[in-house]
C-alpha atoms as a PDB file:
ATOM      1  CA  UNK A   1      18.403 -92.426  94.016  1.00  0.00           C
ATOM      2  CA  UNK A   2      16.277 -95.046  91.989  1.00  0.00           C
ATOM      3  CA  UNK A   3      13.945 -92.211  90.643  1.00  0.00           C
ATOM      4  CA  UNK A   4      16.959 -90.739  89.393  1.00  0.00           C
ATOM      5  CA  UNK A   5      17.969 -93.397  88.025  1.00  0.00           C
ATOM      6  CA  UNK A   6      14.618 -94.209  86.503  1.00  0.00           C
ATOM      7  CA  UNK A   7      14.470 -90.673  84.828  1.00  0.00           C
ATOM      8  CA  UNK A   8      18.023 -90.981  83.487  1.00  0.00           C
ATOM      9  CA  UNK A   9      18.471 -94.090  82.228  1.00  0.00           C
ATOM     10  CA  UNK A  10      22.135 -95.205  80.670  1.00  0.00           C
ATOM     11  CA  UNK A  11      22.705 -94.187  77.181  1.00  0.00           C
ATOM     12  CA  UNK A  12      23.172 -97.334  74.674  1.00  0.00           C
ATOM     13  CA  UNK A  13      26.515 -97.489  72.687  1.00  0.00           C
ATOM     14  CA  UNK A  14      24.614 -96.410  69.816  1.00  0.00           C
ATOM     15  CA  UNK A  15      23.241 -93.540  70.906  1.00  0.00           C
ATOM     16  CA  UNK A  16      26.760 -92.272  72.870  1.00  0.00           C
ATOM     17  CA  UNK A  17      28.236 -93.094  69.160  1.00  0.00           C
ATOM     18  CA  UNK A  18      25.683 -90.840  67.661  1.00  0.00           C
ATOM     19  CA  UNK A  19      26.301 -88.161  70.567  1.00  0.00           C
ATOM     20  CA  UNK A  20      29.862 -88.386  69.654  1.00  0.00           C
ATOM     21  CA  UNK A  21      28.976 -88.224  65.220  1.00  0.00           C
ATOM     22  CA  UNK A  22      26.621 -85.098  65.841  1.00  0.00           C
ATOM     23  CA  UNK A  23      29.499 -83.308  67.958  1.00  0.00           C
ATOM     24  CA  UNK A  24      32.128 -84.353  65.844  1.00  0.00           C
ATOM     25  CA  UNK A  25      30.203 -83.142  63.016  1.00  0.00           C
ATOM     26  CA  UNK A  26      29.380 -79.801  65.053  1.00  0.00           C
ATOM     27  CA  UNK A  27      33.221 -79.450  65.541  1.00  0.00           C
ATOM     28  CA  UNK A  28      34.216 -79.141  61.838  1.00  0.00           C
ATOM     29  CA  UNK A  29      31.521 -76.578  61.434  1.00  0.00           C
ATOM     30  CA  UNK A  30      32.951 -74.733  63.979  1.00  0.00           C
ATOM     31  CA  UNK A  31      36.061 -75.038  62.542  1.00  0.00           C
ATOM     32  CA  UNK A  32      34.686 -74.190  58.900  1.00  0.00           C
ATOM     33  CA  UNK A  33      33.235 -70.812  60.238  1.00  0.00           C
ATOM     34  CA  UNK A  34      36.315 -69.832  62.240  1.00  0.00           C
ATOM     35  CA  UNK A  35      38.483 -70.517  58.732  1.00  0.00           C
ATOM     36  CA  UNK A  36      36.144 -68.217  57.036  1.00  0.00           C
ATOM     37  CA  UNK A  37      36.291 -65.641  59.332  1.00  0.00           C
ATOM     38  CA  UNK A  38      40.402 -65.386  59.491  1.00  0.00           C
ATOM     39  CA  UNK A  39      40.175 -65.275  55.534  1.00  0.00           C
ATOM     40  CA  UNK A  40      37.516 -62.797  55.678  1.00  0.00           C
ATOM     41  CA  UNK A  41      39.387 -60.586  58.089  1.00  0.00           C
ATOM     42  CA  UNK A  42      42.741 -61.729  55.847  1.00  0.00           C
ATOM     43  CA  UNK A  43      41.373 -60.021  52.814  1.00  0.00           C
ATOM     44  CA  UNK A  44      39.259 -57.140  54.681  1.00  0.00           C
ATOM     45  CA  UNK A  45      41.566 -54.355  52.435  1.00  0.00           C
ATOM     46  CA  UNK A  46      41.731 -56.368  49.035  1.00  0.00           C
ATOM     47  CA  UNK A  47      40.086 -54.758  47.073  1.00  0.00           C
ATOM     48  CA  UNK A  48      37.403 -56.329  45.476  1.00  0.00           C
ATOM     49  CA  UNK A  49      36.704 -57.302  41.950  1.00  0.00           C
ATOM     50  CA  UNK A  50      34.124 -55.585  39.922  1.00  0.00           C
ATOM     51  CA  UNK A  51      31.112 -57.428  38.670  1.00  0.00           C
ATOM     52  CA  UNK A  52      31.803 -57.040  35.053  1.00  0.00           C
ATOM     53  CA  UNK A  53      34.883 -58.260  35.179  1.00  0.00           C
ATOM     54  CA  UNK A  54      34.403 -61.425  37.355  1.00  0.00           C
ATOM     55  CA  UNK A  55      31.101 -62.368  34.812  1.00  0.00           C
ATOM     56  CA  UNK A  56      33.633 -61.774  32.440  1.00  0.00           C
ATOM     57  CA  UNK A  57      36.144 -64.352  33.476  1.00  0.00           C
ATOM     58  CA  UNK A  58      33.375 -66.918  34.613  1.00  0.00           C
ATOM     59  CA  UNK A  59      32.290 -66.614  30.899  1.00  0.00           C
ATOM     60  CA  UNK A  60      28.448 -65.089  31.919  1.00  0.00           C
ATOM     61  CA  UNK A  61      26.579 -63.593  29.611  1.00  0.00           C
END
């Protein structure tokens, strides 16, 4: 039990509060990527807008 113990030792506060910042942050990329894939599949038949035109309206050259 003590070399358990000894090879997992108790995570600080800081470092559970950084755990809990990276997975947080992990979360909302998740989310992010699932959003783009429902508009993605939301628009899969609109067609899309040709080059030209799009440098066009962006003012290109």
């Amino acid at each position: 039990m003590a070399e358990a113990a000894a090879r997992n030792p108790i995570p600080s506060l800081e470092e559970l509060a950084a755990e809990v910042a990276r997975l947080r942050e992990r979360v909302e990329d998740l989310e992010d990527a699932r959003e783009l894939d429902a508009a993605i599949r939301r628009n899969a038949d609109t067609p899309l807008i040709p080059w030209e035109e799009a440098r066009k309206d962006l003012g290109l050259p």
